[in-house]
Each structure stands twice: as C-alpha cells, then as structure tokens.
C-alpha atoms as a PDB file:
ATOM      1  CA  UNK A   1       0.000   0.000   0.000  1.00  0.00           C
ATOM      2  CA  UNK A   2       1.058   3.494  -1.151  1.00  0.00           C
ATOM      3  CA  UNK A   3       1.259   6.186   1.503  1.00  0.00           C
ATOM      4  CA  UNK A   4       1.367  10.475   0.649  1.00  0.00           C
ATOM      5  CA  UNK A   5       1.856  12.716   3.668  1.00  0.00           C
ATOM      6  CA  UNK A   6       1.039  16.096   4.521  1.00  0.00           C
ATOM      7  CA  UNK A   7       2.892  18.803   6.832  1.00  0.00           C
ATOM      8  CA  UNK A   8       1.182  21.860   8.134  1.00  0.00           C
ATOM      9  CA  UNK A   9       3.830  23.796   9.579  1.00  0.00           C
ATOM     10  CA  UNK A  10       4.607  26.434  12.468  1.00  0.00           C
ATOM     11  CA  UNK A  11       6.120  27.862  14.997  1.00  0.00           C
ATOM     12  CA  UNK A  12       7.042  25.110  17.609  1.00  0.00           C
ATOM     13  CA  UNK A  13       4.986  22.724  15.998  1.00  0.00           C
ATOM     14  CA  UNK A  14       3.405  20.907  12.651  1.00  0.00           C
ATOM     15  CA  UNK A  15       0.152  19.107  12.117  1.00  0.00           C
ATOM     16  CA  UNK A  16       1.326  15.976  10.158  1.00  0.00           C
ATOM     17  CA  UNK A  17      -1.152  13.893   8.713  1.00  0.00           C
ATOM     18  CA  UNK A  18      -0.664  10.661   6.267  1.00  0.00           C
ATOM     19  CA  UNK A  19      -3.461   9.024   3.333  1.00  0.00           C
ATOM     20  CA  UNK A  20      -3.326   5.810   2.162  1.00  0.00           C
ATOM     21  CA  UNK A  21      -4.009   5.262  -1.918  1.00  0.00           C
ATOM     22  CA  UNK A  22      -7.785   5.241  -0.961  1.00  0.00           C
ATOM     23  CA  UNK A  23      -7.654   8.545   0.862  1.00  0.00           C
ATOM     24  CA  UNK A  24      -8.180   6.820   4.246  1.00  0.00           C
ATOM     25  CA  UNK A  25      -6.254   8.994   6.928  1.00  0.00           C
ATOM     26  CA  UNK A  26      -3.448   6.587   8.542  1.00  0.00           C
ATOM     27  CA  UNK A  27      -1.765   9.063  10.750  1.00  0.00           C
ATOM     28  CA  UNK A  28      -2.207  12.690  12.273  1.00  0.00           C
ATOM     29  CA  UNK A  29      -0.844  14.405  14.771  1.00  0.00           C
ATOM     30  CA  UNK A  30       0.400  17.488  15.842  1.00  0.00           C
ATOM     31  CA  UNK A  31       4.304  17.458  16.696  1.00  0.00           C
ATOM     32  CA  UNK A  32       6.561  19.557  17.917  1.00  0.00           C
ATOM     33  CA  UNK A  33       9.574  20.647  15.621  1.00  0.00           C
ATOM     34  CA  UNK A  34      11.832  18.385  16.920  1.00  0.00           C
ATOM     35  CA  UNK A  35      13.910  15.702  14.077  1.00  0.00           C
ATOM     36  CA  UNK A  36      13.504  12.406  16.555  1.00  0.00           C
ATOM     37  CA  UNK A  37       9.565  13.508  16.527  1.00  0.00           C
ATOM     38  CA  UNK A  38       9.619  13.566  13.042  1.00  0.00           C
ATOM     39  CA  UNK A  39      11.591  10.310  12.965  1.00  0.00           C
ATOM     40  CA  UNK A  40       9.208   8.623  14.542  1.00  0.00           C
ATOM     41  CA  UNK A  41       6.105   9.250  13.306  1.00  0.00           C
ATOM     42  CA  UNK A  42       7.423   8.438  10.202  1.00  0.00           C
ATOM     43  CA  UNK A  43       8.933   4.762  11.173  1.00  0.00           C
ATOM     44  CA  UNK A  44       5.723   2.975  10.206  1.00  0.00           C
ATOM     45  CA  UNK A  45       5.850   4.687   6.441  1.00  0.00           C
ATOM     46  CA  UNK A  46       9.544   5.123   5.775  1.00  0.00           C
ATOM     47  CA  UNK A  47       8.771   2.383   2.535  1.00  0.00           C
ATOM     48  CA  UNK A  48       5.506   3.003   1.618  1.00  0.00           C
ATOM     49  CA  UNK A  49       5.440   7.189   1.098  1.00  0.00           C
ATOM     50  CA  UNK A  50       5.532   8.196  -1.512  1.00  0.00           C
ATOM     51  CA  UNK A  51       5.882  11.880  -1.591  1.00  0.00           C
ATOM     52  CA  UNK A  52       5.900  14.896   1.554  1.00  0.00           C
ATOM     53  CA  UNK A  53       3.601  18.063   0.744  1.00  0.00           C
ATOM     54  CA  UNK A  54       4.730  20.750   2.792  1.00  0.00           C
ATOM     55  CA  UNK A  55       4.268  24.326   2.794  1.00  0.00           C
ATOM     56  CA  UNK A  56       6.874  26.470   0.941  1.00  0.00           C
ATOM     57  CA  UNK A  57       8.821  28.040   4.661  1.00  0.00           C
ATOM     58  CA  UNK A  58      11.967  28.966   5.761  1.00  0.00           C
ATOM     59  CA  UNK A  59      11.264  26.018   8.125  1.00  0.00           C
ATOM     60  CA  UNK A  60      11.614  23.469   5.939  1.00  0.00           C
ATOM     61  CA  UNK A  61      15.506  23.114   7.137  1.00  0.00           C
ATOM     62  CA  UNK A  62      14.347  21.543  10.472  1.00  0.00           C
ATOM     63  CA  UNK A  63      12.952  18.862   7.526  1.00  0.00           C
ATOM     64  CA  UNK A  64      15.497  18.374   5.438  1.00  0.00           C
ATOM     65  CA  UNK A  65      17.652  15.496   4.846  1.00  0.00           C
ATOM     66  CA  UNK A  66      20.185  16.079   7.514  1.00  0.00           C
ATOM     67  CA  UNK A  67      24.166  14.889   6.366  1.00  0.00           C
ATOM     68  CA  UNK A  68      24.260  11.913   8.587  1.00  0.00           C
ATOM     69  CA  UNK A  69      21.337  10.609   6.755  1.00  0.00           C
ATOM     70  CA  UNK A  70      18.813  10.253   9.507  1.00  0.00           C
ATOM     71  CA  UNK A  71      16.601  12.819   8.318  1.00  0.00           C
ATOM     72  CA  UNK A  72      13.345  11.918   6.729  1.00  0.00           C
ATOM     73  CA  UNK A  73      12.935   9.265   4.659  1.00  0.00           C
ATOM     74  CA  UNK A  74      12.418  11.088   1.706  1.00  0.00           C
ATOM     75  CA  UNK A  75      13.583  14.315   0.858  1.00  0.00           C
ATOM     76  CA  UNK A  76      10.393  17.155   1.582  1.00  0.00           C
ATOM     77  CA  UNK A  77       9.443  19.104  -1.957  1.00  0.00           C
ATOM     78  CA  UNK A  78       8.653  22.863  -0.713  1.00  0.00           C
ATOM     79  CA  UNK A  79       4.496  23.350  -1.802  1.00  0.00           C
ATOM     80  CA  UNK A  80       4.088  27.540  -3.051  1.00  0.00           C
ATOM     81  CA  UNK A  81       0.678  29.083  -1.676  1.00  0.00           C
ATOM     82  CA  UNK A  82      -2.170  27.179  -2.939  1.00  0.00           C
ATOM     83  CA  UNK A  83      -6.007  27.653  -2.472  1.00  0.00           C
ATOM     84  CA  UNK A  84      -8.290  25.305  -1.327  1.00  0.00           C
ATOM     85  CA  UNK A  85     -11.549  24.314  -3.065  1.00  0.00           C
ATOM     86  CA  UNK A  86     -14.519  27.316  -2.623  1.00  0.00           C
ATOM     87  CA  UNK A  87     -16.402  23.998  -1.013  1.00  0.00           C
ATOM     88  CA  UNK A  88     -14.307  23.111   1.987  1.00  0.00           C
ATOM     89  CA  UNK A  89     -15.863  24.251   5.026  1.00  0.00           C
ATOM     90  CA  UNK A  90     -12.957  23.596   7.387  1.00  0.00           C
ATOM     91  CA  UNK A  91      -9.106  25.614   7.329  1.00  0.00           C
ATOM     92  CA  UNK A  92      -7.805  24.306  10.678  1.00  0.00           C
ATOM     93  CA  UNK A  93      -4.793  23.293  10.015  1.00  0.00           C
ATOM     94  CA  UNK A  94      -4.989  19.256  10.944  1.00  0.00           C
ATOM     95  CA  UNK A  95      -7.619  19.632   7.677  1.00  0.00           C
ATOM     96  CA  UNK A  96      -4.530  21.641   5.717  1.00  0.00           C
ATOM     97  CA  UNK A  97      -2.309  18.984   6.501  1.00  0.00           C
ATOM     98  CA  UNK A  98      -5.267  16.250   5.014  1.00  0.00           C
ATOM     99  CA  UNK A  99      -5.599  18.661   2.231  1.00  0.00           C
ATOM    100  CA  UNK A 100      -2.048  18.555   0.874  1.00  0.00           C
ATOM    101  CA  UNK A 101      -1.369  15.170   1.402  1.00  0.00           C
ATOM    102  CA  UNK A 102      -4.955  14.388  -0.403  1.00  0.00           C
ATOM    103  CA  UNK A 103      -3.567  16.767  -3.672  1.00  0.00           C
ATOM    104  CA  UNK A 104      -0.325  15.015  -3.479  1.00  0.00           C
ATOM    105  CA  UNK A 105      -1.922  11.252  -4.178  1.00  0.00           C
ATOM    106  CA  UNK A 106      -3.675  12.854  -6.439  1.00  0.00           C
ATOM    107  CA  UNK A 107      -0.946  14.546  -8.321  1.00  0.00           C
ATOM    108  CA  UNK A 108      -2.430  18.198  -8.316  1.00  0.00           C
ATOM    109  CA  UNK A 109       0.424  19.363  -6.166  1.00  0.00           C
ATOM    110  CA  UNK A 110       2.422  22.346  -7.686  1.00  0.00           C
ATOM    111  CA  UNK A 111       6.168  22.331  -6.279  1.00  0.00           C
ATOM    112  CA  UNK A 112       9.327  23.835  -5.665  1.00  0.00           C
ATOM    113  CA  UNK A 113      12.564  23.515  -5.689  1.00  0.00           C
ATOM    114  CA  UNK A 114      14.659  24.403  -2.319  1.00  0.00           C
ATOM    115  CA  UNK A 115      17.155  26.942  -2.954  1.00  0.00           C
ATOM    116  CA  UNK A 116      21.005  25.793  -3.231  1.00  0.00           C
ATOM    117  CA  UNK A 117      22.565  26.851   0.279  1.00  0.00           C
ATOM    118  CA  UNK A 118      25.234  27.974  -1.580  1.00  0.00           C
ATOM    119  CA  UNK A 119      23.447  30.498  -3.130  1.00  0.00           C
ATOM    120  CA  UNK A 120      21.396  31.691  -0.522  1.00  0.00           C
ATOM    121  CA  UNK A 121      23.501  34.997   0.366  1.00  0.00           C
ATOM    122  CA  UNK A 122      23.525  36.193  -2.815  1.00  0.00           C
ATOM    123  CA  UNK A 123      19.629  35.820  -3.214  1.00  0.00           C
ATOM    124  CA  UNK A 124      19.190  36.997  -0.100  1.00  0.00           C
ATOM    125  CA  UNK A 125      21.809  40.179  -0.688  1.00  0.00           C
ATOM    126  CA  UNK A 126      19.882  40.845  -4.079  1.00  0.00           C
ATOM    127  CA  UNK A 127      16.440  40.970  -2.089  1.00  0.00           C
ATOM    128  CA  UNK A 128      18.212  43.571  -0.336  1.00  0.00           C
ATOM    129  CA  UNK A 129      19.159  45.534  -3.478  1.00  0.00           C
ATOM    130  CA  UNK A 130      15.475  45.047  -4.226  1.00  0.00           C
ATOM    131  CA  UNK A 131      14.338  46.429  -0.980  1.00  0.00           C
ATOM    132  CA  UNK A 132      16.253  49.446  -1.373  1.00  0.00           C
ATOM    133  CA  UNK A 133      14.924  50.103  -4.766  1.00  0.00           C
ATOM    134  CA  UNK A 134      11.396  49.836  -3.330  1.00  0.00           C
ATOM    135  CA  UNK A 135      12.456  52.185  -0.363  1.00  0.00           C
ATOM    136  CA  UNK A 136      13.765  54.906  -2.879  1.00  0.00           C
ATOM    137  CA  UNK A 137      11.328  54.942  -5.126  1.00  0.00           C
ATOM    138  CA  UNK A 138       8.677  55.529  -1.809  1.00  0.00           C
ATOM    139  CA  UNK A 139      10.778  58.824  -1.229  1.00  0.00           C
ATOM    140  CA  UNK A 140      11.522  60.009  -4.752  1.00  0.00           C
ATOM    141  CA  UNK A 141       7.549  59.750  -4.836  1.00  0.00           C
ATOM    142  CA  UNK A 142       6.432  61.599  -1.684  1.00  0.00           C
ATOM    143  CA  UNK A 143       9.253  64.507  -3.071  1.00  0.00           C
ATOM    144  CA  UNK A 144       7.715  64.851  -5.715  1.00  0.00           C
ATOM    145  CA  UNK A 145       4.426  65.231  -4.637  1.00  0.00           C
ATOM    146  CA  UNK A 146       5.287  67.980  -1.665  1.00  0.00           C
ATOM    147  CA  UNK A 147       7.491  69.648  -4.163  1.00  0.00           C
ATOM    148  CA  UNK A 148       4.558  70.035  -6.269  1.00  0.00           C
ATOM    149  CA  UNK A 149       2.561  71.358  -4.328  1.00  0.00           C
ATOM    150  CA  UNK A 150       4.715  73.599  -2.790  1.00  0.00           C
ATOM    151  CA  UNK A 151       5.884  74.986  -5.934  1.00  0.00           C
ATOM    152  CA  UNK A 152       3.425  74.205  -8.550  1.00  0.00           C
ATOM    153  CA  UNK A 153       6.830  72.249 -10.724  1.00  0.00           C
ATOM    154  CA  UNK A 154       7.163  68.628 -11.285  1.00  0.00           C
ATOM    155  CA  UNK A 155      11.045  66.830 -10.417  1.00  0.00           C
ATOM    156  CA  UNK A 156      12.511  64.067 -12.108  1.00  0.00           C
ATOM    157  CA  UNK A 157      14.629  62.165 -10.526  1.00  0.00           C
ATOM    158  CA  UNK A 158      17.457  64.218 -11.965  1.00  0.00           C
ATOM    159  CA  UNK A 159      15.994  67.398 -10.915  1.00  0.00           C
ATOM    160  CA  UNK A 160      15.556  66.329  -6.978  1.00  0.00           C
ATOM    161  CA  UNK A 161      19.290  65.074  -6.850  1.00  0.00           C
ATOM    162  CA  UNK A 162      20.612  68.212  -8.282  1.00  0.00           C
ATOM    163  CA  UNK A 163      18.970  70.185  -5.352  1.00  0.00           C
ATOM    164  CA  UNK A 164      20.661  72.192  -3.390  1.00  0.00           C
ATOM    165  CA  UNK A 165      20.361  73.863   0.301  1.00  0.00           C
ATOM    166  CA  UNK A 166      20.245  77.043  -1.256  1.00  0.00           C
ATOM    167  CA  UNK A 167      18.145  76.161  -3.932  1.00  0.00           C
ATOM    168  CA  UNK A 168      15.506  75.153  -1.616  1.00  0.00           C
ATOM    169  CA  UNK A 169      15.737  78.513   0.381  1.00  0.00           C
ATOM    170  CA  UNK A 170      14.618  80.136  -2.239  1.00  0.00           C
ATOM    171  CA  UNK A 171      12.130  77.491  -3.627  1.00  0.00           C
ATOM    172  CA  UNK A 172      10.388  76.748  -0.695  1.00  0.00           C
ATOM    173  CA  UNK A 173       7.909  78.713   1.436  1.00  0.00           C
ATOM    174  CA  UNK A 174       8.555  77.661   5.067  1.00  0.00           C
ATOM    175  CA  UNK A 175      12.021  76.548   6.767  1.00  0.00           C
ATOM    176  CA  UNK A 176       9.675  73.399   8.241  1.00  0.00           C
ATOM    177  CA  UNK A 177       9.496  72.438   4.421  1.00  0.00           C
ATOM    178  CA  UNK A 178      13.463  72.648   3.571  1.00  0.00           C
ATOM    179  CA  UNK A 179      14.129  70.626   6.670  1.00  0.00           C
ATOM    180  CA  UNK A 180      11.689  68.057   5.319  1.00  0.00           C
ATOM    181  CA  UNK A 181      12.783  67.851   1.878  1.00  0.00           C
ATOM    182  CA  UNK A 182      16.590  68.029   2.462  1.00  0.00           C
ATOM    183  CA  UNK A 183      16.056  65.052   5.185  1.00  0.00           C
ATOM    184  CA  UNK A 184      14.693  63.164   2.793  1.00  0.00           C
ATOM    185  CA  UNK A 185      16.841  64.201   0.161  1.00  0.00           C
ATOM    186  CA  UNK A 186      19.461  62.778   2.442  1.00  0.00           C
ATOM    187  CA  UNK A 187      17.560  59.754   2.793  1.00  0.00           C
ATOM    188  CA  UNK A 188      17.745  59.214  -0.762  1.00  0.00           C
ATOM    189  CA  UNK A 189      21.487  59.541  -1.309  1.00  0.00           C
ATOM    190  CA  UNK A 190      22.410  57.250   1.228  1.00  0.00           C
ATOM    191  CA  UNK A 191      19.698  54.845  -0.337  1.00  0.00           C
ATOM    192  CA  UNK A 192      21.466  55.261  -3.951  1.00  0.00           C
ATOM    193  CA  UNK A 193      24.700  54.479  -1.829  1.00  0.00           C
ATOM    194  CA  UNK A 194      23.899  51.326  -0.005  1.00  0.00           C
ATOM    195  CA  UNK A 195      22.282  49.930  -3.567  1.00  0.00           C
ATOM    196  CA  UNK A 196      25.488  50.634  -5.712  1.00  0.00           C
ATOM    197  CA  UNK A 197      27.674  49.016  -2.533  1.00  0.00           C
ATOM    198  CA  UNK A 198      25.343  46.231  -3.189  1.00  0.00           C
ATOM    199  CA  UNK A 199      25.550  46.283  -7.009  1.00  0.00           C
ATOM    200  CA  UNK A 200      28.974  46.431  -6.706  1.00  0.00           C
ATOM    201  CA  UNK A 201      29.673  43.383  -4.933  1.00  0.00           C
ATOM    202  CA  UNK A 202      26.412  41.292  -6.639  1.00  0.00           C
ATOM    203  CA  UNK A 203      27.403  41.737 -10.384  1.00  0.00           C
ATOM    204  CA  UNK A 204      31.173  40.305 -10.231  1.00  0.00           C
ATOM    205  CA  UNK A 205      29.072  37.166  -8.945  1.00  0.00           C
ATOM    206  CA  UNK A 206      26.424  37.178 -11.022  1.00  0.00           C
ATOM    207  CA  UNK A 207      28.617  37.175 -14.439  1.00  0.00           C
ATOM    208  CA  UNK A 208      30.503  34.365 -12.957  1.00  0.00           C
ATOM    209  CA  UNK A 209      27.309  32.041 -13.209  1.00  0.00           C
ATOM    210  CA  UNK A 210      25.662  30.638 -15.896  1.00  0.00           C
ATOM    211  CA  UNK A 211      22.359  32.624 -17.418  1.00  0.00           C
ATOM    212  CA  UNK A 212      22.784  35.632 -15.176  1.00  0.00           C
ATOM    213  CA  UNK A 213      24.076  37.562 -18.337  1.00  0.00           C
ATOM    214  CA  UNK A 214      20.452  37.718 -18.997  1.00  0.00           C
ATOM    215  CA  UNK A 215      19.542  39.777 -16.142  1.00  0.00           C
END
C-alpha cells in the first residue's frame, strides 16, 4: 500500500497527517519541531510514502535530509501558496495537513525547488538591493508630490538630486518644508549608496554564473 503525507507547519509545531491510496487517513498528529519527533512518526511509512507536501517556509531546514542521513525518509518538496476548493468548510490546520497530502496522491500538487545553500547569500543580498529600490522609489515619490505642491513644478529624478540647500531657500515657502525635503533628500542619497555598494559586490558574482548575463 502506497502512503502520501502532509505537513502543516509552524512555529514550535506541525500538524502531520498521512493518506493511504484510498484517501483513508493513517496518521495525524500534531508534533513539535523536533527531528527524533519527526523520525518517529514516520517509522511505520519510511517504505511506503511516496511523496511529503509541505508548505513552501523557511522552516523546511528543520525537515530536510540532515548529512548523517537520519533525516526523513524522503527528501520534503517545498508546496508555493495554494487555495483550497470554494467547497471546503474547514481551514484548521490538521484539515490543511489532510488537504495537501490528499492533492499530493492525487498529483495536483504544484512544487518547488529548495534553494542551493550555496546560493542563498547572494539571493538573499539581491532581495536587499530590491528592498532598497522599493524604499527609494517611496521617497523620490512623496518629493515629488510635496514639491509640487509647494511649488506648482514637477522633479525628475534628476531634478531632486541636483537640489541644493540654497536652492531650496529660495524654492520653498517655510524653513519646516526645507528641513523636510533636504532630510529626505538625504535619505535618498544614502539609499542610492547602499544599492550601488550592493551592485557592486552582486554583479562580479552574477557574471561568474551561468544565465545571469540575462539579467
């Protein structure tokens, strides 16, 4: 008999739940995030799983194959945000646990792939670069907007970065609005600093791998 599992994770804990090939729950319970937990629950269907549907979470790690080999007995396939049927009445989460493992038998399951941990820090320092991007544009926008209707002009980009203190004495009605815009003005450059430090040390390791030419 074929077994598909299910893992609805959290915190401290996950609901794991396990189907047999007629969609007959074998197994749930809620365990704690512990490996010898995890170990053990899955004893009685370490030959008969099949597959392990769990959500797409930085926690996945405490689920991984660990190096020594005693991690689970197949390696977990992260599951991207998925939503259920307009019919279900229940989304507690020993029912999301049921629910994945019941889409996995049936081979409905979209999956991912876990990220290579040697790549990790330069996804993770390129999120950055796209945070910062997101965090200067925010500014660039709200300067814009007071500086219109303070002065009845529109800024580029260009424009606001070729401001000066002086300039905005003269521009700007009230000393409360040159404080405002040359803060944030100040805000932006170090923004446009901290992205090119970033850029700087991303793109010698993003030529150096394969398809990143693209981007």
């Amino acid at each position: 008999m074929k077994h598909y599992a299910g893992i609805d994770l959290h915190g401290p804990n996950r609901v794991l739940a396990v189907l047999d090939d007629e969609d007959r729950v074998c197994y749930q319970k809620r365990l704690r995030n512990e490996l010898v937990q995890i170990r053990g629950a899955f004893a009685p269907f370490r030959e008969t799983v099949q597959g392990i549907a769990v959500e797409s979470t930085y926690k996945l790690v405490l689920a991984r194959r660990r190096p020594d080999g005693r991690g689970l007995p197949r390696a977990p396939r992260p599951v991207p945000a998925l939503p259920q049927s307009s019919g279900l009445q229940h989304t507690d989460d020993p029912h999301d646990a049921r629910w994945l493992a019941h889409l996995l038998r049936l081979g409905l399951l979209p999956t991912g792939d876990l990220y290579p941990t040697a790549e990790r820090a330069l996804r993770d320092l390129l999120r950055k670069r796209s945070q910062l991007v997101r965090q200067k544009r925010a500014v660039v926008l709200r300067l814009q907007s007071l500086l219109a209707r303070l002065t009845g002009t529109g800024f580029s980009l260009r424009q606001l970065q070729q401001l000066t203190p002086e300039t905005l004495l003269t521009r700007l009605p009230l000393p409360e609005h040159v404080l405002w815009v040359s803060r944030s003005l100040t805000v932006l450059r170090c923004l446009e600093e901290q992205r090119h430090q970033v850029e700087q040390t991303v793109r010698p390791q993003g030529q150096a791998r394969g398809g990143s030419a693209l981007l």
